[in-house]
PDB file of N, CA and C in Angstrom:
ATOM      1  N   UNK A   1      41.121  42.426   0.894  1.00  0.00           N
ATOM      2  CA  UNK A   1      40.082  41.452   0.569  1.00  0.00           C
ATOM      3  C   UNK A   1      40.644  40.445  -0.440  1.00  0.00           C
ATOM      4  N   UNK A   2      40.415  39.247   0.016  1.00  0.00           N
ATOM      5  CA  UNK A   2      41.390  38.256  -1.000  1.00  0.00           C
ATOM      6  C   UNK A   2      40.119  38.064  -2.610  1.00  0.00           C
ATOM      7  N   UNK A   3      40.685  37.869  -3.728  1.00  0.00           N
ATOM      8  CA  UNK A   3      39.836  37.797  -4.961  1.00  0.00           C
ATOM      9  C   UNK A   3      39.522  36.542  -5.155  1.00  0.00           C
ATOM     10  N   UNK A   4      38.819  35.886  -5.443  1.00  0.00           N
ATOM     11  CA  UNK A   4      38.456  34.888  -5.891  1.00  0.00           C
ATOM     12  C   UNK A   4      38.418  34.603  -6.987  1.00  0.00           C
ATOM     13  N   UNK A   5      38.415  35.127  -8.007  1.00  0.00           N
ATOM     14  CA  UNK A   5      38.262  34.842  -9.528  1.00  0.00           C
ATOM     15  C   UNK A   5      39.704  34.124  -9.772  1.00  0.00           C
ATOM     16  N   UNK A   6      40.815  34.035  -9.102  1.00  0.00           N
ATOM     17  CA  UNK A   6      41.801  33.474  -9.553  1.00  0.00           C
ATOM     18  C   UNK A   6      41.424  31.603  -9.670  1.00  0.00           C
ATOM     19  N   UNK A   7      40.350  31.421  -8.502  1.00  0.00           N
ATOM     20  CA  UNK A   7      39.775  30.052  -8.499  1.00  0.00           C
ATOM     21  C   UNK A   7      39.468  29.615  -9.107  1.00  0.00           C
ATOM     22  N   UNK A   8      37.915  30.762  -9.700  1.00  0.00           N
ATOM     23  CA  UNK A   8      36.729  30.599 -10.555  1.00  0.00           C
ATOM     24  C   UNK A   8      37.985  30.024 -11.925  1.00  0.00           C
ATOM     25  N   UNK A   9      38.978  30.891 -12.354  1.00  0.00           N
ATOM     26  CA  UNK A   9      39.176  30.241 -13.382  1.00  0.00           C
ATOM     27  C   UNK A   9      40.101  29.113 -13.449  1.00  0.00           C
ATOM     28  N   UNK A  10      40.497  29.189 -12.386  1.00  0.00           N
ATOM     29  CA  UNK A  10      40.945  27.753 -12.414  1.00  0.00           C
ATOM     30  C   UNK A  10      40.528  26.730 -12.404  1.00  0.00           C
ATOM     31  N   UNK A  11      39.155  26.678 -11.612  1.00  0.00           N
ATOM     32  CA  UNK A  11      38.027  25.556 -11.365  1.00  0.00           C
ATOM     33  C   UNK A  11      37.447  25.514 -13.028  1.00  0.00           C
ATOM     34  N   UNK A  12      37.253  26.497 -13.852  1.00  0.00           N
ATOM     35  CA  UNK A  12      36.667  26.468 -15.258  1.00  0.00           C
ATOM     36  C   UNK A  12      37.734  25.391 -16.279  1.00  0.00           C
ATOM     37  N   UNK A  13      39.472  25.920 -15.507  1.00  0.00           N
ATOM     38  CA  UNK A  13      40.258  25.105 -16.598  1.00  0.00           C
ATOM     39  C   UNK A  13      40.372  24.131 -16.721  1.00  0.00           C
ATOM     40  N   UNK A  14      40.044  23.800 -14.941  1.00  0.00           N
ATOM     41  CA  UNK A  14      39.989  22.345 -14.800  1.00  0.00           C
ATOM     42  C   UNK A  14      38.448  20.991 -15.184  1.00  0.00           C
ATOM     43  N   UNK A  15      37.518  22.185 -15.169  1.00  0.00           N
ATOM     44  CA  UNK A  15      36.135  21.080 -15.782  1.00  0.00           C
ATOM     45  C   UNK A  15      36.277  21.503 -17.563  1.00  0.00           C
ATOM     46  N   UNK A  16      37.155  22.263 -17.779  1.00  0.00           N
ATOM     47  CA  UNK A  16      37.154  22.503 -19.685  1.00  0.00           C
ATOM     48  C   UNK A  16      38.076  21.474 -19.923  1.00  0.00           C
ATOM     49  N   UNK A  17      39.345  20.595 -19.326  1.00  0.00           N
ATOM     50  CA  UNK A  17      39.959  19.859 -19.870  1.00  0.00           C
ATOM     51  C   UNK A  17      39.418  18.802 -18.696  1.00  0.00           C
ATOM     52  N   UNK A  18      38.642  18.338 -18.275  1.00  0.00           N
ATOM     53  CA  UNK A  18      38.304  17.237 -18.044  1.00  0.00           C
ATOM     54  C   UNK A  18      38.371  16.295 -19.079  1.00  0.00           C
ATOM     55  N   UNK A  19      38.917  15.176 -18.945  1.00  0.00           N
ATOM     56  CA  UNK A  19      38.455  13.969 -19.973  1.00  0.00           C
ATOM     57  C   UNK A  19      37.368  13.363 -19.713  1.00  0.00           C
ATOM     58  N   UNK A  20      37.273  13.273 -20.766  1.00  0.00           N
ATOM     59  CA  UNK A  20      35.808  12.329 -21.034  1.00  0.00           C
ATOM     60  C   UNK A  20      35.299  11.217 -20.338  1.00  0.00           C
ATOM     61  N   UNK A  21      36.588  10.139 -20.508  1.00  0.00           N
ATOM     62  CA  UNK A  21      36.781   8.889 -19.735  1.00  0.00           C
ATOM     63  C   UNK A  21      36.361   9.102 -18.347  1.00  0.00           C
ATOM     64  N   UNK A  22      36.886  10.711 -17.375  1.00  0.00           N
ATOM     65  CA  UNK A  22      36.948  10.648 -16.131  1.00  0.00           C
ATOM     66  C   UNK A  22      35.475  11.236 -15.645  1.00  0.00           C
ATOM     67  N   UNK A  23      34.615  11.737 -16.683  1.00  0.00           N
ATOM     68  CA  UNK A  23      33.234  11.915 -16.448  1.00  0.00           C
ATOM     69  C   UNK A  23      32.203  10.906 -16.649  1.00  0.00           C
ATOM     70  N   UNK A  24      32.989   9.577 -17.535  1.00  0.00           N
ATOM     71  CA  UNK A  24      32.204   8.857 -17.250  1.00  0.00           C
ATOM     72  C   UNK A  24      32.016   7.725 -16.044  1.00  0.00           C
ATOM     73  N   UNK A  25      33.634   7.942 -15.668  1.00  0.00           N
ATOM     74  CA  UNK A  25      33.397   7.425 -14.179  1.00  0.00           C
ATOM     75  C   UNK A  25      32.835   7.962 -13.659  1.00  0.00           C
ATOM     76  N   UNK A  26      32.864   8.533 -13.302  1.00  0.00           N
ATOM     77  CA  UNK A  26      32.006   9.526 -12.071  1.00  0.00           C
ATOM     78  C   UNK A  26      30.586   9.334 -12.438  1.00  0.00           C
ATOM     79  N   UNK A  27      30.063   9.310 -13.516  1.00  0.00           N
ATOM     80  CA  UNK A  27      28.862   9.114 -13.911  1.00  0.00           C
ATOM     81  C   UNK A  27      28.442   7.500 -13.657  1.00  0.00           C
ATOM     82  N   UNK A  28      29.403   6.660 -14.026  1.00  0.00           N
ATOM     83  CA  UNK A  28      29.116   5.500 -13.719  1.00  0.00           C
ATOM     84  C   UNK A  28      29.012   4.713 -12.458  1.00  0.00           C
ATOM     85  N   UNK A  29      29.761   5.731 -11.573  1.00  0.00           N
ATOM     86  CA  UNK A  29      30.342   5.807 -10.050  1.00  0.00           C
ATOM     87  C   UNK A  29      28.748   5.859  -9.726  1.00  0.00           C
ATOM     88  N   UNK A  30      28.115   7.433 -10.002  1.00  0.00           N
ATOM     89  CA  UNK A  30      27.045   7.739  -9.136  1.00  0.00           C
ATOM     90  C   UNK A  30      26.027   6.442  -9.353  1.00  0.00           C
ATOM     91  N   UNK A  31      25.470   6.024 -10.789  1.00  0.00           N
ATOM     92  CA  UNK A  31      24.842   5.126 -11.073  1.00  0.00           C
ATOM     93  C   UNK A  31      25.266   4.130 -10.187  1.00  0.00           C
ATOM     94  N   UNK A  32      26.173   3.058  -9.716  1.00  0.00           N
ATOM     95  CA  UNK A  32      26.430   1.926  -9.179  1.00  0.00           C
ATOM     96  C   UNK A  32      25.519   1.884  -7.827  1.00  0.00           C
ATOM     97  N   UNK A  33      26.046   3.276  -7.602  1.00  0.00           N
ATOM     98  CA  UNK A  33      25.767   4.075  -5.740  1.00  0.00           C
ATOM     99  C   UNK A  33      24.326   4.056  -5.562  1.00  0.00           C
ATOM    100  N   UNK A  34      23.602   4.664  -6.825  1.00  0.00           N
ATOM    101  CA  UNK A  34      22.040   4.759  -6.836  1.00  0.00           C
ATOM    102  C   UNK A  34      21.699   3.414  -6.516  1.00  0.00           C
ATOM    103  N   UNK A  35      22.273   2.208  -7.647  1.00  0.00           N
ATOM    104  CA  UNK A  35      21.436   0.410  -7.609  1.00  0.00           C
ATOM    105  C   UNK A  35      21.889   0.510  -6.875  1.00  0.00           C
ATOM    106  N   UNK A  36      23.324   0.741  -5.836  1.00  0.00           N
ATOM    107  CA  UNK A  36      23.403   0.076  -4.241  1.00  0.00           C
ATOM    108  C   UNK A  36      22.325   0.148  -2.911  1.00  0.00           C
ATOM    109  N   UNK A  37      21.730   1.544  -3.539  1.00  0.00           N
ATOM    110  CA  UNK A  37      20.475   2.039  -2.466  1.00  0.00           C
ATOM    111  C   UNK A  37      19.678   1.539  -2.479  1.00  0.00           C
ATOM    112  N   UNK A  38      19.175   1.138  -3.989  1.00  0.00           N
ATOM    113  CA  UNK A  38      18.005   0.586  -4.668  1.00  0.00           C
ATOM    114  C   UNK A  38      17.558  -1.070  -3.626  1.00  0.00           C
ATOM    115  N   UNK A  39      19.421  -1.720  -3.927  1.00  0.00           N
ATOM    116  CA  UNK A  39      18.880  -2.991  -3.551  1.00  0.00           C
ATOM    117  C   UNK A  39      18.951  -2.945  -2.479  1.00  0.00           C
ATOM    118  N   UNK A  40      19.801  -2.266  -1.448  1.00  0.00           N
ATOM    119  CA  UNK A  40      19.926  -2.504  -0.121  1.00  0.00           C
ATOM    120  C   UNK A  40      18.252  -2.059   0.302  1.00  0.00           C
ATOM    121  N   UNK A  41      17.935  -1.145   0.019  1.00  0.00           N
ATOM    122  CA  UNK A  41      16.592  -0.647   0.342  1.00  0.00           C
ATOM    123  C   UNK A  41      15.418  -2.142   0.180  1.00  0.00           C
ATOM    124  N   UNK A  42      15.598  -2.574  -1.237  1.00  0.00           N
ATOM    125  CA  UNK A  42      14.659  -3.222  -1.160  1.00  0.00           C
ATOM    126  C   UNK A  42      14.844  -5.019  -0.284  1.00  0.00           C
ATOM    127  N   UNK A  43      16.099  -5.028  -0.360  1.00  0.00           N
ATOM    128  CA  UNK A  43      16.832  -6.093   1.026  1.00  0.00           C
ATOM    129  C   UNK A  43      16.081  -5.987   2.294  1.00  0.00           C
ATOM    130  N   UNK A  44      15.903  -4.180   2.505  1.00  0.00           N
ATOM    131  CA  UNK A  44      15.813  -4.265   3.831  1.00  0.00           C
ATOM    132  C   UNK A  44      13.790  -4.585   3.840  1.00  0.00           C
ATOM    133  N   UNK A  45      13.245  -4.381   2.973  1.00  0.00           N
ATOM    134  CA  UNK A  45      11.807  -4.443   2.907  1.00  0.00           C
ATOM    135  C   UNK A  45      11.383  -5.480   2.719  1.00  0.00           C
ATOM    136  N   UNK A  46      12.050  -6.541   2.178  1.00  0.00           N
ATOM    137  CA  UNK A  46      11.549  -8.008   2.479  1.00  0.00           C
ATOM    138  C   UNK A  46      12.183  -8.564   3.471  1.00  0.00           C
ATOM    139  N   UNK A  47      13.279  -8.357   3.965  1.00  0.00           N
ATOM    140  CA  UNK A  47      13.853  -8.382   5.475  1.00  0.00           C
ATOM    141  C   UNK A  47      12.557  -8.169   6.571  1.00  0.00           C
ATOM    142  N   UNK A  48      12.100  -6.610   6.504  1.00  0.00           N
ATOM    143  CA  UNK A  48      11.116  -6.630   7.124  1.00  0.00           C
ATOM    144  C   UNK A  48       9.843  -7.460   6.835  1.00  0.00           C
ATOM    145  N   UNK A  49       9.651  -7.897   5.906  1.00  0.00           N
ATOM    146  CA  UNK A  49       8.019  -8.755   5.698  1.00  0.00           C
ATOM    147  C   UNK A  49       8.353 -10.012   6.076  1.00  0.00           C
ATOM    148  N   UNK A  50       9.490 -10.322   5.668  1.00  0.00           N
ATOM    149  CA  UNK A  50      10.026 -11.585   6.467  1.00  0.00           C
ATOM    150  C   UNK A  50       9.857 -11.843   8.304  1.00  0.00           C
ATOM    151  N   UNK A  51      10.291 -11.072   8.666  1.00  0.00           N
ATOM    152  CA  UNK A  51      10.466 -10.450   9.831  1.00  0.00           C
ATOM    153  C   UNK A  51       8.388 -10.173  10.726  1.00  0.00           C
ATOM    154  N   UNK A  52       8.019  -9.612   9.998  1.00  0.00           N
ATOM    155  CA  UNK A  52       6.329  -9.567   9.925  1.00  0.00           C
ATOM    156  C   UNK A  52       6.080 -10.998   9.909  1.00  0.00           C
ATOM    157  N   UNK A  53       6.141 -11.886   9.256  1.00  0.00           N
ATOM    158  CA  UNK A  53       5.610 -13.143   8.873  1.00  0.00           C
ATOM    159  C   UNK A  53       5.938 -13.897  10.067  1.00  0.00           C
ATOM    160  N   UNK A  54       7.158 -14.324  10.409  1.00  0.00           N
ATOM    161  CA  UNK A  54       7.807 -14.801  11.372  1.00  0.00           C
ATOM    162  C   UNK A  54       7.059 -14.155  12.788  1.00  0.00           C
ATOM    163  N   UNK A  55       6.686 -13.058  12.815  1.00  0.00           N
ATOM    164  CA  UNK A  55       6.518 -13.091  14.025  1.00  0.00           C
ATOM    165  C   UNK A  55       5.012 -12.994  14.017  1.00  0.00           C
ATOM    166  N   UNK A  56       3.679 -12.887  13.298  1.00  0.00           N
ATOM    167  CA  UNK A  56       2.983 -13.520  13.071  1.00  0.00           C
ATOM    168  C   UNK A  56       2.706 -15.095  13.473  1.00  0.00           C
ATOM    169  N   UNK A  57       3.585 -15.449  12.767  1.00  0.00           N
ATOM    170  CA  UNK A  57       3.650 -17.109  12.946  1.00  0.00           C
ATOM    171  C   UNK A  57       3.439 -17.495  14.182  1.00  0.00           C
ATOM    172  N   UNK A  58       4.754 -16.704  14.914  1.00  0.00           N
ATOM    173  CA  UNK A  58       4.669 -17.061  16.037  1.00  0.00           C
ATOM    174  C   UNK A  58       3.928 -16.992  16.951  1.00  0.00           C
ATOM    175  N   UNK A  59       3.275 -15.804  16.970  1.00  0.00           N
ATOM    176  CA  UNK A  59       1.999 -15.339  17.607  1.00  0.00           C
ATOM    177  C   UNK A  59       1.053 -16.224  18.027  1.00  0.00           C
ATOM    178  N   UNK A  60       0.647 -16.515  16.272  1.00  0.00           N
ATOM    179  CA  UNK A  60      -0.465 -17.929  16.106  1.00  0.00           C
ATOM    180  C   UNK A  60      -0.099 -19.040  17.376  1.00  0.00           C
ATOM    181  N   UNK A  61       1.381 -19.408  16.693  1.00  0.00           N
ATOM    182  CA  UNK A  61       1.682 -20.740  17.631  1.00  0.00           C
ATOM    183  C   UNK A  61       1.456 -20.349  19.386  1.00  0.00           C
ATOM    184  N   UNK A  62       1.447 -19.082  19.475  1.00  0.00           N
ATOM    185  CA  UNK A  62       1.397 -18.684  20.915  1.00  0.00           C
ATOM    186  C   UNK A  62      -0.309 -18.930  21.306  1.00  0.00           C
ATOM    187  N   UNK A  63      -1.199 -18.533  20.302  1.00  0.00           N
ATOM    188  CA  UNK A  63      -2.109 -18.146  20.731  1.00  0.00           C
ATOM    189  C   UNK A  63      -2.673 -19.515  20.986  1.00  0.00           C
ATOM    190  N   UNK A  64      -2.578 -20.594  19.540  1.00  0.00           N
ATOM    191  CA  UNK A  64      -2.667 -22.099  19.858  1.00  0.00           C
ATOM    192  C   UNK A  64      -2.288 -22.862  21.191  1.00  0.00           C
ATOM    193  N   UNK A  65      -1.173 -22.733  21.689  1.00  0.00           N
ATOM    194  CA  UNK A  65      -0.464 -22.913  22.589  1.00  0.00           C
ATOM    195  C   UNK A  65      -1.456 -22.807  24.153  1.00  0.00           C
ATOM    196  N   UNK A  66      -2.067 -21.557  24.200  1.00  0.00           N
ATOM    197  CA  UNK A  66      -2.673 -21.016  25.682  1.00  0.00           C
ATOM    198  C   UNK A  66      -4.067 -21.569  25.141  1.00  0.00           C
ATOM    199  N   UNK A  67      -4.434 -21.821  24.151  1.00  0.00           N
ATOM    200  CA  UNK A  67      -6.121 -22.229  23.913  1.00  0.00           C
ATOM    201  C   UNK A  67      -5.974 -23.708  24.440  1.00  0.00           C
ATOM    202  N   UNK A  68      -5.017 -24.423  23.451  1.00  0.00           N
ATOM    203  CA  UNK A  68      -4.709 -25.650  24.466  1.00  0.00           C
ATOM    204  C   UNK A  68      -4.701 -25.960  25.551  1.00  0.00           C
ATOM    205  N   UNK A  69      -4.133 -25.225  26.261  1.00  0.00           N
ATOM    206  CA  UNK A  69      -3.889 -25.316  27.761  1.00  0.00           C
ATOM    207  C   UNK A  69      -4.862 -24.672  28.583  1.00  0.00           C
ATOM    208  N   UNK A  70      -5.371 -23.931  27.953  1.00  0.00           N
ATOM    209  CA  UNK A  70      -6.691 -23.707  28.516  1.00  0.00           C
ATOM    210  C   UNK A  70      -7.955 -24.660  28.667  1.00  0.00           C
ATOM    211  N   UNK A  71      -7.810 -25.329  27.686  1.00  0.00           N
ATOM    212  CA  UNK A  71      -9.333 -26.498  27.643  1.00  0.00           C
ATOM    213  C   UNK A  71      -8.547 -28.243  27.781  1.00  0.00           C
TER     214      UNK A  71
END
C-alpha cells in the first residue's frame, strides 16, 4: 500500500514557505477573474435589453407598417 504522508508533508512545506508576494498574486489573480465575470455578465445584460428594445422597435415598425397597408 503506497503512504501518503510523504506528500501531506511535503504539500505542508511547500504552503509554510510560500511567499507572501506569491499569495498575493493569486489573491489578486482570483479578484481580477471575479470583476472579469462581474463585467462580462453585466455586458451581456444590457446586450440583452438592448437586444429587447431593438426588437420591440421593430415590431412596432412592423405593426405600423400592416395597419397602413391595411386602410
Amino acid at each position: 500500500m503506497f503512504n501518503n504522508i510523504h506528500l501531506f508533508k511535503q504539500a505542508y512545506f511547500r504552503l509554510k514557505n510560500t511567499p507572501y508576494f506569491t499569495v498575493l498574486c493569486l489573491a489578486g489573480t482570483l479578484l481580477m477573474a471575479m470583476l472579469a465575470l462581474v463585467v462580462l455578465g453585466g455586458s451581456g445584460m444590457v446586450l440583452g435589453w438592448l437586444a429587447d428594445e431593438a426588437w420591440a422597435l421593430l415590431e412596432s415598425f412592423a405593426v405600423n407598417f400592416i395597419r397602413q397597408v391595411r386602410w
